[in-house]
C-alpha atoms as a PDB file:
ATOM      1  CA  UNK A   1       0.000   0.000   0.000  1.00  0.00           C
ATOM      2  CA  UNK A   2       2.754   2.542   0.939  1.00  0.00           C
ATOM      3  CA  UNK A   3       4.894   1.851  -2.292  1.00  0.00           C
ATOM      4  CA  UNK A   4       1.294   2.426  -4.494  1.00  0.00           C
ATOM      5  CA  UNK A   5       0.713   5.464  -2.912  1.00  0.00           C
ATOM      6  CA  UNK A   6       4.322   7.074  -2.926  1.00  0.00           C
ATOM      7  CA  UNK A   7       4.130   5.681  -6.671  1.00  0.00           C
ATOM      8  CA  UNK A   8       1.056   7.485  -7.324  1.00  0.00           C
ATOM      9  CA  UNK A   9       1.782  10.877  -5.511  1.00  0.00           C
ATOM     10  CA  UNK A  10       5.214  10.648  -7.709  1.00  0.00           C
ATOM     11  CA  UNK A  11       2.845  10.161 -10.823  1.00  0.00           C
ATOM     12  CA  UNK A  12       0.803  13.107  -9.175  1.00  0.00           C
ATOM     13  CA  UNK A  13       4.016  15.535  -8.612  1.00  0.00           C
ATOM     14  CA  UNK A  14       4.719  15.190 -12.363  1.00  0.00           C
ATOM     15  CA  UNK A  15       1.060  15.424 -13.294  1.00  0.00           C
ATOM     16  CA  UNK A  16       1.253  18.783 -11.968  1.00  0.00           C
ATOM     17  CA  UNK A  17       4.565  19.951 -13.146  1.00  0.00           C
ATOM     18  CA  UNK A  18       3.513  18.800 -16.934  1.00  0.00           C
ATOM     19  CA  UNK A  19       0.424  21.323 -15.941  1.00  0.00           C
ATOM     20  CA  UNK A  20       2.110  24.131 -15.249  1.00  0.00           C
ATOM     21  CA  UNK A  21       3.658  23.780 -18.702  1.00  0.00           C
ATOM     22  CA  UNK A  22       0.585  23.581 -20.597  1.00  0.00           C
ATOM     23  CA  UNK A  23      -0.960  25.940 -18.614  1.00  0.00           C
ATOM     24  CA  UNK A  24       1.688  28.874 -19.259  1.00  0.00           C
ATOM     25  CA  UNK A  25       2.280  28.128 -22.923  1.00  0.00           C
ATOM     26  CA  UNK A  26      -1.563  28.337 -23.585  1.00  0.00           C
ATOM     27  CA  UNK A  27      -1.859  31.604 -22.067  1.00  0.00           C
ATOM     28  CA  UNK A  28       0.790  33.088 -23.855  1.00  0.00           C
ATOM     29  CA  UNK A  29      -0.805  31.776 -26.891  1.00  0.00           C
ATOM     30  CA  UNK A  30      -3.881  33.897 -25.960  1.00  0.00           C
ATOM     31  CA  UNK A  31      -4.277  36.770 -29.092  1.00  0.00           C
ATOM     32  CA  UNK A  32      -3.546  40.049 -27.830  1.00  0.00           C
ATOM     33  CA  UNK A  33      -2.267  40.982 -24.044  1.00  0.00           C
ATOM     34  CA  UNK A  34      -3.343  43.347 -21.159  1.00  0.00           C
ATOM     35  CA  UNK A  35      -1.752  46.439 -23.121  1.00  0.00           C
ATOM     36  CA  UNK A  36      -3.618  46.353 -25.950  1.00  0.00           C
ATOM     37  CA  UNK A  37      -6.672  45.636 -23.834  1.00  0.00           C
ATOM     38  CA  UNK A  38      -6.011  48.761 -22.062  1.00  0.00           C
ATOM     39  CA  UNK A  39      -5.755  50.951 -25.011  1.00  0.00           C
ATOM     40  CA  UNK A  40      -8.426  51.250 -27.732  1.00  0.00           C
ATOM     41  CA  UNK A  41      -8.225  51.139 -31.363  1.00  0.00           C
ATOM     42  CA  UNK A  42      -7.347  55.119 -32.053  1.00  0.00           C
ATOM     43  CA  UNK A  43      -3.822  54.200 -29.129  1.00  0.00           C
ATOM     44  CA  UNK A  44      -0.524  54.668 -31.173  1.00  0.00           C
ATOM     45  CA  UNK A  45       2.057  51.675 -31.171  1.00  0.00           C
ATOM     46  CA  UNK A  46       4.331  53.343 -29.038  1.00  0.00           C
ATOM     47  CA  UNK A  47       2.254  53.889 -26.422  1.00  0.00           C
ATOM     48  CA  UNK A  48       0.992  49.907 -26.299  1.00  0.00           C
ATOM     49  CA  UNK A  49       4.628  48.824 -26.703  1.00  0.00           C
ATOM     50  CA  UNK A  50       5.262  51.343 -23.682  1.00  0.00           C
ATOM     51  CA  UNK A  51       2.974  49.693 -21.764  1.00  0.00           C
ATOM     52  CA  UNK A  52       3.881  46.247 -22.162  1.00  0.00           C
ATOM     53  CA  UNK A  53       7.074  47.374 -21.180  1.00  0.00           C
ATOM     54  CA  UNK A  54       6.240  48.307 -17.770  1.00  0.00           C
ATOM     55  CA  UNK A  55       3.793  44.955 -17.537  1.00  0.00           C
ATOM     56  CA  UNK A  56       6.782  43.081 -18.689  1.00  0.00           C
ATOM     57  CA  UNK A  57       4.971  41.659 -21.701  1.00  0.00           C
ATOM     58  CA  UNK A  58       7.580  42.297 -23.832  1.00  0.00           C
ATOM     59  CA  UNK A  59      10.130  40.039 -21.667  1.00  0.00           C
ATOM     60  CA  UNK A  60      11.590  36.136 -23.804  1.00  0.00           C
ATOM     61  CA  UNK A  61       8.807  33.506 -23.152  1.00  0.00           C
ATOM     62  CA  UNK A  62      11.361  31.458 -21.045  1.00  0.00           C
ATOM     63  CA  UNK A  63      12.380  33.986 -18.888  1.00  0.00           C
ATOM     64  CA  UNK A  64       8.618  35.137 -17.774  1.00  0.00           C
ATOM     65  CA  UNK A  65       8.639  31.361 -17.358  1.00  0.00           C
ATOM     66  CA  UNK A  66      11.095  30.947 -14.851  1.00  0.00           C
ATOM     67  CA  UNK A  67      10.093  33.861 -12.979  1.00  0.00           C
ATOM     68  CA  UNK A  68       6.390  32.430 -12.624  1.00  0.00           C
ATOM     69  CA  UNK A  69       7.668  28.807 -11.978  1.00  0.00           C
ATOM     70  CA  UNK A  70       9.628  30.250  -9.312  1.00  0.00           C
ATOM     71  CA  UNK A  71       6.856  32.205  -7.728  1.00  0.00           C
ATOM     72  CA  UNK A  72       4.710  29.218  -7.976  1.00  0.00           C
ATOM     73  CA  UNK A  73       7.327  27.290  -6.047  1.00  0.00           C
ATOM     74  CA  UNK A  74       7.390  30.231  -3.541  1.00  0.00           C
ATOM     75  CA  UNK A  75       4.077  30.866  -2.965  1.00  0.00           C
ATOM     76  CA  UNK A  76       3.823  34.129  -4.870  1.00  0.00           C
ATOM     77  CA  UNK A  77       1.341  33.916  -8.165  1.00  0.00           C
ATOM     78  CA  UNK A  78       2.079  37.400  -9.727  1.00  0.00           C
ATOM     79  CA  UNK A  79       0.515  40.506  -9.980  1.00  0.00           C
ATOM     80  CA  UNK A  80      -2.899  41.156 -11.356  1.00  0.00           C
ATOM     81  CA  UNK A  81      -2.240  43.093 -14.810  1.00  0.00           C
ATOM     82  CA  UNK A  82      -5.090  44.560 -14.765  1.00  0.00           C
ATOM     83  CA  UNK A  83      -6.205  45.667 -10.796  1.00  0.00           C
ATOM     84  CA  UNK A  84      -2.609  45.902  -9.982  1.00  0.00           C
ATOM     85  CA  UNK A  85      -3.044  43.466  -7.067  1.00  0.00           C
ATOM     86  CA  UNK A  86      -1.770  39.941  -5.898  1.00  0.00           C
ATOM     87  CA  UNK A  87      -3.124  37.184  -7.906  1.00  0.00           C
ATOM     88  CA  UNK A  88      -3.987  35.778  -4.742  1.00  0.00           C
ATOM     89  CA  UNK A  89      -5.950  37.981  -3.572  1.00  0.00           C
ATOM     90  CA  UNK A  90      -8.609  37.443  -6.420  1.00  0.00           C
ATOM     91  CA  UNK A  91      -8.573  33.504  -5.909  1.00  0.00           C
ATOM     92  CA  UNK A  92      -9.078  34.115  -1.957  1.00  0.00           C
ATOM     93  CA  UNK A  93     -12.305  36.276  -3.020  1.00  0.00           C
ATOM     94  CA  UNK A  94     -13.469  33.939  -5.506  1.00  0.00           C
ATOM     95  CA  UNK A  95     -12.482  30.088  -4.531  1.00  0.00           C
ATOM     96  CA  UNK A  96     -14.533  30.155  -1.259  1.00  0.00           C
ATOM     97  CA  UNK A  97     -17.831  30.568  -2.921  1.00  0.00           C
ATOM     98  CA  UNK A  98     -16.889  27.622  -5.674  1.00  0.00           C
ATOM     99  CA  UNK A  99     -15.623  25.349  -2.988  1.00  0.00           C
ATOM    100  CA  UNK A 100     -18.505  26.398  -1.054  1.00  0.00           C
ATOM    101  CA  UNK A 101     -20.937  25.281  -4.118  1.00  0.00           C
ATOM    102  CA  UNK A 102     -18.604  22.005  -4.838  1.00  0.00           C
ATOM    103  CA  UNK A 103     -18.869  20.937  -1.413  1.00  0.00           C
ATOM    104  CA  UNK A 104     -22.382  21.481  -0.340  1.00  0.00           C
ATOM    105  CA  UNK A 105     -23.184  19.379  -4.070  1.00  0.00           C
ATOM    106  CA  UNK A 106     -20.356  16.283  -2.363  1.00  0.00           C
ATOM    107  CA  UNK A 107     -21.763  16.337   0.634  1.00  0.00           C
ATOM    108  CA  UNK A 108     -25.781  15.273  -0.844  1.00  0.00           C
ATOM    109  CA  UNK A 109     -24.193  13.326  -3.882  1.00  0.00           C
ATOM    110  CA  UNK A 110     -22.255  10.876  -1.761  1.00  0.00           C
ATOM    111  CA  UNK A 111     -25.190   9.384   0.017  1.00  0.00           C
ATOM    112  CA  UNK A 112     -27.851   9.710  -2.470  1.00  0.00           C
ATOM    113  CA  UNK A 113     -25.773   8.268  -5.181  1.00  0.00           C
ATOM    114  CA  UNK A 114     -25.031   4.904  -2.968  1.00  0.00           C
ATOM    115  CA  UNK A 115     -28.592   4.757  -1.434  1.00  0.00           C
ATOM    116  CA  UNK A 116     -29.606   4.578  -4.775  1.00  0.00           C
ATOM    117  CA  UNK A 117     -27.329   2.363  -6.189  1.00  0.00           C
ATOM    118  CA  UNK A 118     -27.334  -0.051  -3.697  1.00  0.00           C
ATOM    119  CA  UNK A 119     -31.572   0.182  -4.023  1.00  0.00           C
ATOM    120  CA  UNK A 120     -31.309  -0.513  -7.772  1.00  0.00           C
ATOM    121  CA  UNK A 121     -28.375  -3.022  -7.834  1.00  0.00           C
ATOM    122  CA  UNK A 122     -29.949  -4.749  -4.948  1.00  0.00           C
ATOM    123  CA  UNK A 123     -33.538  -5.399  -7.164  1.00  0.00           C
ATOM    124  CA  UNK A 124     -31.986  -5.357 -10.394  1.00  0.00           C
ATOM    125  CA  UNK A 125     -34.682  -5.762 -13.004  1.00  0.00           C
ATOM    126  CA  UNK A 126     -37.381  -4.672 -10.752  1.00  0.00           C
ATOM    127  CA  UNK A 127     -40.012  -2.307 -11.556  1.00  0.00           C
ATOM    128  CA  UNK A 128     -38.099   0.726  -9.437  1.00  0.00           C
ATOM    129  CA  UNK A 129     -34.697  -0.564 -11.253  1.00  0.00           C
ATOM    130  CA  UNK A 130     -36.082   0.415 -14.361  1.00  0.00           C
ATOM    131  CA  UNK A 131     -37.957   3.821 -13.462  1.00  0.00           C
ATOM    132  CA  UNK A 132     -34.675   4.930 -11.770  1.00  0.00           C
ATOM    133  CA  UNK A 133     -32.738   4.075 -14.544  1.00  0.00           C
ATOM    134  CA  UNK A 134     -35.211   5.461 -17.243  1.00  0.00           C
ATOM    135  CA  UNK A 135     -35.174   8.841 -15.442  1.00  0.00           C
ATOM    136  CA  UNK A 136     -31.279   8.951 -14.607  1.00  0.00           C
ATOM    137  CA  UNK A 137     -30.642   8.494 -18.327  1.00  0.00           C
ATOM    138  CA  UNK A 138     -33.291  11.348 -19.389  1.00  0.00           C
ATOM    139  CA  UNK A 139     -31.701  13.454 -16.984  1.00  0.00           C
ATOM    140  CA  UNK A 140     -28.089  12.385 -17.880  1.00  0.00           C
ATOM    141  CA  UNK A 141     -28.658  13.389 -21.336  1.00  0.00           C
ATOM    142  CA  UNK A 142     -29.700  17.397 -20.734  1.00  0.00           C
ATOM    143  CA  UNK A 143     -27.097  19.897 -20.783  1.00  0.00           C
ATOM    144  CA  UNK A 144     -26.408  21.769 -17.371  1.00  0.00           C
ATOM    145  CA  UNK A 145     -27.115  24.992 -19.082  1.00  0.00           C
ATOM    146  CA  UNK A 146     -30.679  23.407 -20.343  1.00  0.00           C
ATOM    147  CA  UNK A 147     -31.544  21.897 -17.011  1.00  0.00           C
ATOM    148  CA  UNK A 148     -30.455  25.428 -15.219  1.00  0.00           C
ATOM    149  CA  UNK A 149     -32.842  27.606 -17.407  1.00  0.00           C
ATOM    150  CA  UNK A 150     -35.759  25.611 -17.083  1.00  0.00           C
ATOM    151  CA  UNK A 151     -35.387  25.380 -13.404  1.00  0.00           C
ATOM    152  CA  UNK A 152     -35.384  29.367 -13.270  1.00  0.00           C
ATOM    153  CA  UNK A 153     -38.060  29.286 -15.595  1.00  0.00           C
ATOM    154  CA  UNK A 154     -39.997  27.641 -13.334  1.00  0.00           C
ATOM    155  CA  UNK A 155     -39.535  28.496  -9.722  1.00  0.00           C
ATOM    156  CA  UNK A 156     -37.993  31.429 -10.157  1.00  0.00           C
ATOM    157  CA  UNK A 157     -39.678  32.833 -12.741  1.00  0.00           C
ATOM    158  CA  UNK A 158     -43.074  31.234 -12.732  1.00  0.00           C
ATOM    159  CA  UNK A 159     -43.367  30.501  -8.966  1.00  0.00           C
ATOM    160  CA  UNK A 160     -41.227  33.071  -7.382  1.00  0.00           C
ATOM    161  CA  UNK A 161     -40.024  30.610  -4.741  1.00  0.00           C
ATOM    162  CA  UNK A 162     -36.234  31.043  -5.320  1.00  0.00           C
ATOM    163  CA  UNK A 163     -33.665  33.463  -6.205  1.00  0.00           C
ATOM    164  CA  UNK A 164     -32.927  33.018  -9.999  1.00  0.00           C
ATOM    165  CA  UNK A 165     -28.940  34.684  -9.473  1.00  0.00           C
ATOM    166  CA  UNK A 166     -26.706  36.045  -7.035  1.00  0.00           C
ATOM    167  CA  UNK A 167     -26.772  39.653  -7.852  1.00  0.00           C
ATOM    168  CA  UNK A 168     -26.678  41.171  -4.845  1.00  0.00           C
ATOM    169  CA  UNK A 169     -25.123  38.591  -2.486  1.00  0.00           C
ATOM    170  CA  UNK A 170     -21.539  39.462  -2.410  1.00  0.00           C
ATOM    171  CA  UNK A 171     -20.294  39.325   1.021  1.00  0.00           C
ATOM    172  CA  UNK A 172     -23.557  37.791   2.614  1.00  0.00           C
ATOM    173  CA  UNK A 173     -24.158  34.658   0.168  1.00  0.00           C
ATOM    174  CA  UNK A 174     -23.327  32.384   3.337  1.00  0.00           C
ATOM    175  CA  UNK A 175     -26.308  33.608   5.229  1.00  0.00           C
ATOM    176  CA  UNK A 176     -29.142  33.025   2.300  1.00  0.00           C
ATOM    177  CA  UNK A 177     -28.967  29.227   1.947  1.00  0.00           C
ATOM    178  CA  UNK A 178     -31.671  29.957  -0.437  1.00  0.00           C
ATOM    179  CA  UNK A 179     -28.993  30.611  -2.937  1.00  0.00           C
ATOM    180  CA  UNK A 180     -27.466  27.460  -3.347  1.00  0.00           C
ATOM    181  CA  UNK A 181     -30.673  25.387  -4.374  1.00  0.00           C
ATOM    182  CA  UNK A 182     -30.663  25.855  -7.881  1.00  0.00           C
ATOM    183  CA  UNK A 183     -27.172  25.620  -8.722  1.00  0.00           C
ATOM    184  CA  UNK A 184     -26.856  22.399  -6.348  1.00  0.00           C
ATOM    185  CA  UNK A 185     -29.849  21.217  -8.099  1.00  0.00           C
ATOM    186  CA  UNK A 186     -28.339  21.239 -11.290  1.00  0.00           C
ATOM    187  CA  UNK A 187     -25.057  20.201 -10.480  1.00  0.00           C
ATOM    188  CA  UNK A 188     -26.667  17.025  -8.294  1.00  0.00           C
ATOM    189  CA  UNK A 189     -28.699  16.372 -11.707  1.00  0.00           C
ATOM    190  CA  UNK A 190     -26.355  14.611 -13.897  1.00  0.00           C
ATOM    191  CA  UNK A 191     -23.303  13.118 -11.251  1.00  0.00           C
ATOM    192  CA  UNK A 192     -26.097  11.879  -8.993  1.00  0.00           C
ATOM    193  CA  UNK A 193     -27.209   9.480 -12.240  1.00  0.00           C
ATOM    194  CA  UNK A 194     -23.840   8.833 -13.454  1.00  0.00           C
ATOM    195  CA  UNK A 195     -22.505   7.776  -9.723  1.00  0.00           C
ATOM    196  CA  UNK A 196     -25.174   5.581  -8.901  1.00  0.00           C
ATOM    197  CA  UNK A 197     -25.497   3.653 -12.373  1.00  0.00           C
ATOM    198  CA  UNK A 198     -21.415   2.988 -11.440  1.00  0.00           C
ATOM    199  CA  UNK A 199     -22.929   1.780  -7.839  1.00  0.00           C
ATOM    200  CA  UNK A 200     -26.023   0.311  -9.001  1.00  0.00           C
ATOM    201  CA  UNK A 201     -22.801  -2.016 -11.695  1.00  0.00           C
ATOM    202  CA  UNK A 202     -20.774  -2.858  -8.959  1.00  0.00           C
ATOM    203  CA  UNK A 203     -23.204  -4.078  -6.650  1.00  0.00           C
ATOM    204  CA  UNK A 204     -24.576  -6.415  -9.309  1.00  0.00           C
ATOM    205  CA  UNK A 205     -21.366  -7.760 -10.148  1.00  0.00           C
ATOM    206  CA  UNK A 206     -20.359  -8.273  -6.133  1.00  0.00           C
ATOM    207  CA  UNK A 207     -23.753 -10.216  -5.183  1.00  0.00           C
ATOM    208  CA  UNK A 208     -22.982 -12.957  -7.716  1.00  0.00           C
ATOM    209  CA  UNK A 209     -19.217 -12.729  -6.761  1.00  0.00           C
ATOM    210  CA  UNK A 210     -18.032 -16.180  -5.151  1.00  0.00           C
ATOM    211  CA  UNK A 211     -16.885 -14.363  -1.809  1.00  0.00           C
ATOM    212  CA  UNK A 212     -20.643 -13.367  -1.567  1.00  0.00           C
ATOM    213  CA  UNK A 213     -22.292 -16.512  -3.076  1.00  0.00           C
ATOM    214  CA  UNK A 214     -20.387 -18.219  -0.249  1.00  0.00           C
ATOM    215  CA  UNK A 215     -20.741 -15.747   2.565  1.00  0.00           C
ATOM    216  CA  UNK A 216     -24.457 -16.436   1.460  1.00  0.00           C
ATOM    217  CA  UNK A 217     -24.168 -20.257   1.991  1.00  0.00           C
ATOM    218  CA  UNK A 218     -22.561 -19.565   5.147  1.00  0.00           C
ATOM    219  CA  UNK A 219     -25.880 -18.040   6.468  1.00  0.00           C
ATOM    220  CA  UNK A 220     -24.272 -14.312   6.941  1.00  0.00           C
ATOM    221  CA  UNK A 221     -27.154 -11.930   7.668  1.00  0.00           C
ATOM    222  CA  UNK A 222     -28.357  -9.547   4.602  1.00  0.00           C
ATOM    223  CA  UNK A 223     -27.597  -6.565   6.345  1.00  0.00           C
ATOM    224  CA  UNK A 224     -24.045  -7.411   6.947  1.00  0.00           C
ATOM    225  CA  UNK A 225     -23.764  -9.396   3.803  1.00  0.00           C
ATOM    226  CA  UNK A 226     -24.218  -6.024   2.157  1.00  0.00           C
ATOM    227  CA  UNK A 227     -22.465  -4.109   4.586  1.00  0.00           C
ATOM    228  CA  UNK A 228     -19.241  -5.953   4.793  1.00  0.00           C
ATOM    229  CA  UNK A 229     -19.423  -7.660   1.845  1.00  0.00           C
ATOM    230  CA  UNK A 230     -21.413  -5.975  -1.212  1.00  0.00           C
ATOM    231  CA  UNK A 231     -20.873  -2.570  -0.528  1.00  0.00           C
ATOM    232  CA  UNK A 232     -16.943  -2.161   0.116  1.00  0.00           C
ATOM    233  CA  UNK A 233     -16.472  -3.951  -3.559  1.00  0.00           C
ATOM    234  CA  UNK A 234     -19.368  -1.957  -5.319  1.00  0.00           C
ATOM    235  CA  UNK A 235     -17.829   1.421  -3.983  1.00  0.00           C
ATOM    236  CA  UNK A 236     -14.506   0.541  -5.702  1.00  0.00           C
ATOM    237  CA  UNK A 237     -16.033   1.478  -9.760  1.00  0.00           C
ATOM    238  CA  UNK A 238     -18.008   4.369  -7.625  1.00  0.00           C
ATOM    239  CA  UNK A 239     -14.784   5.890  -6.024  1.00  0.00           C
ATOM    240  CA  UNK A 240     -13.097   5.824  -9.405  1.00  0.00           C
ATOM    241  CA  UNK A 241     -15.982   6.991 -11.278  1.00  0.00           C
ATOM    242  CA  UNK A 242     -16.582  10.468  -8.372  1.00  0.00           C
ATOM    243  CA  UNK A 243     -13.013  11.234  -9.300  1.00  0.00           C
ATOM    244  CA  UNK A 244     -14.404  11.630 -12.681  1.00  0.00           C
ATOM    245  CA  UNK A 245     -17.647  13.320 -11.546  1.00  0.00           C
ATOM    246  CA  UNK A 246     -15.261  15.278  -9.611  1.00  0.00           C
ATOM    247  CA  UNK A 247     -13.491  16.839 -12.720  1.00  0.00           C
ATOM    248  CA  UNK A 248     -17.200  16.902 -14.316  1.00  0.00           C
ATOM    249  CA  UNK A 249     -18.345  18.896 -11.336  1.00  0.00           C
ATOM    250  CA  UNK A 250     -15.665  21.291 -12.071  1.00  0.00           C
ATOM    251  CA  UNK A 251     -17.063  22.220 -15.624  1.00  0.00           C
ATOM    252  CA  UNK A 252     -20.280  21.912 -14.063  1.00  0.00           C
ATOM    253  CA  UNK A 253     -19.917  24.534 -11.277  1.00  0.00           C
ATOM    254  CA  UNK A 254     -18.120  26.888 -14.107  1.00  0.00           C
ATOM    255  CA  UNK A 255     -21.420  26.742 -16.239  1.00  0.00           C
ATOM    256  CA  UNK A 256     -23.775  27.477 -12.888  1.00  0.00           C
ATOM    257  CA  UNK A 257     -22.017  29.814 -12.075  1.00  0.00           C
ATOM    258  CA  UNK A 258     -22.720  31.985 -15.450  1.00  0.00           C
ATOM    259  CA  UNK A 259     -25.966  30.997 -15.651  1.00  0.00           C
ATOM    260  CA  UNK A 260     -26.743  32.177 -11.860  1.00  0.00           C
ATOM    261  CA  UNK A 261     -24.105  34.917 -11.889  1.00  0.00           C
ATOM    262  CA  UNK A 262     -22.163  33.538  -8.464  1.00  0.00           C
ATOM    263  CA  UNK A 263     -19.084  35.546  -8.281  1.00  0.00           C
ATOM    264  CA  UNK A 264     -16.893  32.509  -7.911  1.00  0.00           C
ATOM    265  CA  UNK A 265     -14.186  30.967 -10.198  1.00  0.00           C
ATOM    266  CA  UNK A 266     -16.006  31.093 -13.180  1.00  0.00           C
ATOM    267  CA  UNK A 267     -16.273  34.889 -13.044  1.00  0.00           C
ATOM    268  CA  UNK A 268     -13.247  35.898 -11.975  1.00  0.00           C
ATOM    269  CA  UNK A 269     -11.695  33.332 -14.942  1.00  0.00           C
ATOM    270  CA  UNK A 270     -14.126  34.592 -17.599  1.00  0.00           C
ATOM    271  CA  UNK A 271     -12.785  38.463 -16.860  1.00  0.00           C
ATOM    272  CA  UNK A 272      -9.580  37.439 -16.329  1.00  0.00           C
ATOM    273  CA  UNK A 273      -9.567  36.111 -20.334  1.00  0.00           C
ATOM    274  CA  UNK A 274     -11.777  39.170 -21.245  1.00  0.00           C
ATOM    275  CA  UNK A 275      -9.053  41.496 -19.692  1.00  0.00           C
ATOM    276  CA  UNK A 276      -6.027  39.123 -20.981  1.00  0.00           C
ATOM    277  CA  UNK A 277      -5.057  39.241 -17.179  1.00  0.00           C
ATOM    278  CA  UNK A 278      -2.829  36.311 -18.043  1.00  0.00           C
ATOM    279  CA  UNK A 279      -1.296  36.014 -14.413  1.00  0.00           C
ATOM    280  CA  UNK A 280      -5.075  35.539 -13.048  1.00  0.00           C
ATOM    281  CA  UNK A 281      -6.049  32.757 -15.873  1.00  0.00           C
ATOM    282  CA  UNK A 282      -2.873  30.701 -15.199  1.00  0.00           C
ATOM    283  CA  UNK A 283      -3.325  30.715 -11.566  1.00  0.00           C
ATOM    284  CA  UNK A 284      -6.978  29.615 -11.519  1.00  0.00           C
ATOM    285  CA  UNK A 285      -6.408  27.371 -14.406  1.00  0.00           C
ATOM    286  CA  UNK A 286      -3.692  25.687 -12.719  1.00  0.00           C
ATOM    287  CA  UNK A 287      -5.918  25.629  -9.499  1.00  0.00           C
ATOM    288  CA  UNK A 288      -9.263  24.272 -10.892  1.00  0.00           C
ATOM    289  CA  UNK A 289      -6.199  21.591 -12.799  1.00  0.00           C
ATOM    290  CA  UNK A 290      -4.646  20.566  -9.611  1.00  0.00           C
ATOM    291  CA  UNK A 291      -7.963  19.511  -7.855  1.00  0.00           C
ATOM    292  CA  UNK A 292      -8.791  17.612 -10.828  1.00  0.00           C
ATOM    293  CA  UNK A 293      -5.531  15.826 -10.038  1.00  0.00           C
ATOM    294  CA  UNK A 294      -5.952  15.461  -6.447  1.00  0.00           C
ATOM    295  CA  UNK A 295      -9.049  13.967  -6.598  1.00  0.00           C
ATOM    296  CA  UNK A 296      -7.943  11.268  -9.130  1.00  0.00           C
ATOM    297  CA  UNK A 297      -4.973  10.531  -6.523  1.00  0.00           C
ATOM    298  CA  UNK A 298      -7.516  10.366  -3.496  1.00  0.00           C
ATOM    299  CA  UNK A 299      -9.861   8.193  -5.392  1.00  0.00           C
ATOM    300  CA  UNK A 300      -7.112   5.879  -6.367  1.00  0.00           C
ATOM    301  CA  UNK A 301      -5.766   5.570  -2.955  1.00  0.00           C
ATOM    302  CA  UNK A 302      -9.021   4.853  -1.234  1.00  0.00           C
ATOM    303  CA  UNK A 303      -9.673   2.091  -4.260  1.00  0.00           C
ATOM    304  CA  UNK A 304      -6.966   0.781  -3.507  1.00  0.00           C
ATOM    305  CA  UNK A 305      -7.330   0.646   0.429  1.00  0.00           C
ATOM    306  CA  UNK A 306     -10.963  -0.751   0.115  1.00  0.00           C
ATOM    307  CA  UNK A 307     -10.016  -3.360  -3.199  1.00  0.00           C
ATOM    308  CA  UNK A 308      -6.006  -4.082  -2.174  1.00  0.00           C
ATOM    309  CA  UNK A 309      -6.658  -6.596  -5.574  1.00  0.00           C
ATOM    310  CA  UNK A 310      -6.913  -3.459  -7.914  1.00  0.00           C
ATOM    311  CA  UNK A 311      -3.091  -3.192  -7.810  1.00  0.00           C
ATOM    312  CA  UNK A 312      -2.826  -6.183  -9.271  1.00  0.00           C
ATOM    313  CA  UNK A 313      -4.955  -5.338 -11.945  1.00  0.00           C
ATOM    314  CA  UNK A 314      -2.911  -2.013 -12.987  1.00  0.00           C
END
């Protein structure tokens, strides 16, 4: 277990480093820069050239490379070209609220995603096995953005039960739990389906498993027979597959929060392009990047600590 997981944290460390890469030469790939953002069309050469002068825009690619890899390694992440302030300042403003909206969605997917794949796996081919899975496939197949509007539409809009955006909850968001319903509602919509059809597999494949066919024999109670038995193995393909929700919830939460204005990542990313504020993109870039690879290397460690057999199978 201990070489697996140095392996993988190794695997992670490089991940990462390969990110930071990408990340940098895709921003600088960006058409046009801060300075010309700054100017408008009637501004004279010199005076954009002037400016990305004092930006240091006009600096060799590798040397704005090192300085940002070594500010990375430091804990610095650059000065906002645009506000003039630390880069980290706009991701402390803007993280909590995603996190806030990620977590609160974790938190109600986890359970409701196993009750209800362990309730479908456990009467496969029943009646409720094929409701459930007839409405988690129509509701895996609308886009966020689709599902979003027509819940606005209709109690926002139409019953005037909910707040249809944020406008007006900077600062004070935490105290209106009203706020998150919607956008947890949509984001719950699709990796709720996708978690528990992964759940709902694996438990169907574990009760005709010979460990459980012969725990079965051996007169182990139901409960525990799906306690001890059926639900550690299922769990395995459902760990793996909320690593992968995980990075879905991440495009998710950037689409919510557009569609209900929530001054989170997504904004701050979205102005940060507009404005060519290329310090901001590649630090929130490389942040919404480096969950995406944590969360692959926590799922694989827990796999592996509940399913010490999945090694073998890598």
């Amino acid at each position: 277990m201990l070489r697996f997981a140095l392996r993988r944290c190794g695997w992670t460390l490089v991940q990462l480093a390969a990110l930071s890469v990408i990340v940098f030469l895709l921003t600088d790939l960006l058409p046009g820069d801060a300075a010309t953002v700054d100017f408008n069309e009637q501004a004279g050469l010199g005076q954009v050239a002037q400016l990305r002068e004092q930006m240091g825009l006009d600096r060799p690619l590798a040397e704005r490379f090192a300085d940002w890899a070594h500010g990375l390694l430091t804990g610095d992440l650059g000065t906002s070209l645009v506000g003039g302030g630390p880069v980290g300042e706009v991701l402390s403003s803007s993280v909590p609220v995603t996190a806030a909206l990620a977590a609160v969605t974790v938190v109600l997917l986890v359970p409701l995603a196993v009750a209800l794949g362990l309730l479908t796996g456990l009467r496969a081919g029943s009646r409720a096995d094929r409701v459930v899975s007839a409405v988690t496939l129509a509701l895996t197949s609308v886009p966020d953005f689709v599902l979003a509007l027509l819940l606005v539409g209709v109690f926002s809009l139409r019953l005037g039960w909910l707040p249809s955006t944020w406008i007006g909850a900077d600062g004070v968001w935490w105290r209106r739990p009203e706020l998150f319903v919607l956008p947890v509602a949509v984001l719950l919509a699709r990796t709720v389906c996708v978690l528990s059809r992964q759940i709902r597999a694996g438990t169907v494949i574990a009760l005709h498993s010979g460990y459980t066919v012969q725990a079965r024999r051996l007169g182990v109670p139901p409960a525990r027979l799906v306690l001890r038995h059926v639900l550690p193995n299922a769990a395995v393909p459902g760990i793996q597959e909320l690593a992968r929700t995980g990075d879905q919830l991440l495009g998710g939460v950037l689409v919510v929060e557009a569609v209900f204005a929530v001054p989170g990542t997504a904004t701050a990313l979205v102005a940060a392009v507009q404005n060519r504020d290329v310090p901001t993109v590649q630090a929130l870039t490389l942040a919404l990047a480096a969950v995406a690879c944590l969360l692959n290397l926590a799922a694989d460690l827990v796999g592996q600590r509940l399913a010490p057999r999945t090694e073998v199978l890598r």
